[in-house]
Protein backbone atom coordinates (compact mmCIF):
# COMPACT_ATOMS: atom_id res chain seq x y z
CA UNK A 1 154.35 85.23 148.00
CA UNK A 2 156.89 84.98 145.23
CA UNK A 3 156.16 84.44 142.27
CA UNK A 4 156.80 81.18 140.15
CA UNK A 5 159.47 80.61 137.90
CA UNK A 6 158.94 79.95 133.96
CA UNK A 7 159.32 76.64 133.48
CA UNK A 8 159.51 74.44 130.31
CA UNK A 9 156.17 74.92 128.54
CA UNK A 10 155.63 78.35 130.25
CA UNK A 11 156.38 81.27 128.54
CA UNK A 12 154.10 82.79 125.68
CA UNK A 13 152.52 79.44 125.87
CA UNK A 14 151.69 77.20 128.66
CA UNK A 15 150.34 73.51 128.33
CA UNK A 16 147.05 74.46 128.46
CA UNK A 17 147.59 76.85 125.90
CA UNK A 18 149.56 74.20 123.47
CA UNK A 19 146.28 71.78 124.33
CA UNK A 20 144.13 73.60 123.39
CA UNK A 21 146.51 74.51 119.92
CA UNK A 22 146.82 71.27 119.09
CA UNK A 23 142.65 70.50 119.55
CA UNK A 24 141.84 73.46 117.37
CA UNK A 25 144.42 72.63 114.81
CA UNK A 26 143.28 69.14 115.14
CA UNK A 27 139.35 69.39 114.90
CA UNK A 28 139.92 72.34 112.18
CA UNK A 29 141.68 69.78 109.61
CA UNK A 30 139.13 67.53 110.54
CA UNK A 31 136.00 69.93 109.73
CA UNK A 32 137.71 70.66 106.84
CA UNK A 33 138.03 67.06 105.49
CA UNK A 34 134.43 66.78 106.65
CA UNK A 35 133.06 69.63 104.44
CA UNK A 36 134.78 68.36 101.32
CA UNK A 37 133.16 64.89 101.90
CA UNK A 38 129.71 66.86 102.29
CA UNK A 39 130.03 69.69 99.43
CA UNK A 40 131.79 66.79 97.12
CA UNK A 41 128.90 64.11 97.05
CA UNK A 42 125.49 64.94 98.52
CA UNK A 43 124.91 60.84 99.63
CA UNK A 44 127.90 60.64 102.24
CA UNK A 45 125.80 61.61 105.07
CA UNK A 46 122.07 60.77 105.60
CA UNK A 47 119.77 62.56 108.08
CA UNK A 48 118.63 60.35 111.53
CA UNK A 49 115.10 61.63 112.11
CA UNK A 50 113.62 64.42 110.94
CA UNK A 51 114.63 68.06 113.23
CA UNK A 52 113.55 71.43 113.22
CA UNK A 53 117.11 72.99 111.98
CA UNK A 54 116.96 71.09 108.62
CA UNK A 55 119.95 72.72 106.47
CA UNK A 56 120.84 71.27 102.45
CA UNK A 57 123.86 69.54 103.06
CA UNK A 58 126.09 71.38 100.67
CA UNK A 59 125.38 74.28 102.55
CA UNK A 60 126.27 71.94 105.95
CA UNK A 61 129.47 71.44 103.67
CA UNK A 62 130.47 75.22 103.37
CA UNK A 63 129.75 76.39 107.19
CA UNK A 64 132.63 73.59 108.20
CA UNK A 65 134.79 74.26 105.70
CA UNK A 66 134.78 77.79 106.84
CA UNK A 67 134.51 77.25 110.47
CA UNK A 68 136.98 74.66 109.82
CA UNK A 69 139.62 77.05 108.18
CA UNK A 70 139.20 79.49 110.83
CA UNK A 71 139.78 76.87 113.76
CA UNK A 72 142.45 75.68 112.12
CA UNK A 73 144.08 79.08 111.75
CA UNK A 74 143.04 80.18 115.24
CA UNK A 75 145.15 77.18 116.27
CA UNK A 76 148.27 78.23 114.38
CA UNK A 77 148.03 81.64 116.26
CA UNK A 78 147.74 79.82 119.74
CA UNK A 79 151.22 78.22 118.31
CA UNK A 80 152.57 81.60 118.10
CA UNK A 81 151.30 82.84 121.54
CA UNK A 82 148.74 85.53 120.30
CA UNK A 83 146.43 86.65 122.71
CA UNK A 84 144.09 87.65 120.09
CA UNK A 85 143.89 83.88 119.00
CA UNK A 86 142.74 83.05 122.91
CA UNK A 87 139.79 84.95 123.05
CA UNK A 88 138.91 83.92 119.37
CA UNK A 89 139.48 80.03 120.31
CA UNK A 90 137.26 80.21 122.95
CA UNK A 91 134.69 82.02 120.77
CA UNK A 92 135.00 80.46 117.70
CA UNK A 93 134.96 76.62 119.98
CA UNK A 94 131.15 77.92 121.52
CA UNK A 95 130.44 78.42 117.70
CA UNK A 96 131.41 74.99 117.02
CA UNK A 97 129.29 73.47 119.48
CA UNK A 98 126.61 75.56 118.03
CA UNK A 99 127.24 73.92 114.52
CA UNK A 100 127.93 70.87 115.90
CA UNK A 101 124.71 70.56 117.81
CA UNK A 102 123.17 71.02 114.93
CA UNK A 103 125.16 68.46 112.42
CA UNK A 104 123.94 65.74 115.01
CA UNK A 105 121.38 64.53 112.57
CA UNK A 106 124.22 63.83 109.83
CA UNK A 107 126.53 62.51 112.56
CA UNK A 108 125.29 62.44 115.87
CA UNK A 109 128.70 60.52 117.55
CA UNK A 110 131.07 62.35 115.50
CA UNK A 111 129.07 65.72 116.83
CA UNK A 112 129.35 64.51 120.35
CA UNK A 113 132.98 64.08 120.17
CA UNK A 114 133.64 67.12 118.50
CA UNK A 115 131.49 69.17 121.24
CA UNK A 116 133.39 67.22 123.92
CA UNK A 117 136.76 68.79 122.19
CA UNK A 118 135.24 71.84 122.21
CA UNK A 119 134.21 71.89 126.18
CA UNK A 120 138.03 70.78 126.23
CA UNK A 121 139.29 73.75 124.15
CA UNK A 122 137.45 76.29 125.75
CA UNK A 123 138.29 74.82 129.47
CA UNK A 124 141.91 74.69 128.75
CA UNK A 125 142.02 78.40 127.13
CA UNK A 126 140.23 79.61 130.36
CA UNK A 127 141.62 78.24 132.91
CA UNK A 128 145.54 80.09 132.55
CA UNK A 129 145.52 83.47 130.83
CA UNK A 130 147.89 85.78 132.47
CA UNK A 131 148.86 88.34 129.70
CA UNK A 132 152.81 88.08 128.90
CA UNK A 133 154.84 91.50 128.91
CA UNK A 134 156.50 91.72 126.00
């Protein structure tokens, strides 16, 4: 069977690829945002219940920013069609699920969403990874 020709999107990146990109870059700016709200003022968030995993929330503040810097970065190198930055994005989006599952009693629908991205990411980075030749 022949193979398929490159077409637009295809390349070093494919759409899945550039999905995925845009969700980490996305959700990374986003954690980021959130951890300066949360290491900034202690009162933005308030718990819902109590939970076992019971974190201070400045220290909830510093594990986004700096999962949040590192999604956002791992999206920049999906831009650039590492390969590097496709097993990392799929790693560092089951981390954020982790962490996520775990901010749910700060922000349980904002946590939800942000795992549903994450099931997204990691689909989307699965799903096509044929190494280029360069």
């Amino acid at each position: 069977m022949a193979q398929p020709t490159p077409a637009a999107g295809y390349g070093k990146t494919s759409g899945g690829t550039v999905f995925a990109a845009v969700l980490l870059l996305v959700t990374g700016i986003l954690a980021i945002f959130q951890a300066i709200a949360a290491i900034a003022k202690d009162d933005v968030y308030a718990r819902i219940g109590s939970y076992v995993f019971e974190f201070d929330l400045t220290t909830w503040g510093w594990i986004h920013l700096v999962i949040g810097v590192i999604v956002a970065l791992t999206g920049v190198g999906l831009f650039a069609g590492s390969e590097l930055a496709r097993g990392a994005g799929i790693a560092i989006a089951g981390l954020s699920v982790i962490v996520n599952f775990m901010w749910l009693p700060y922000q349980p629908w904002w946590s939800i969403i942000i795992i549903a991205i994450d099931v997204f990411i990691i689909w989307s980075l699965c799903t096509r990874w044929t190494p280029t030749a360069d």
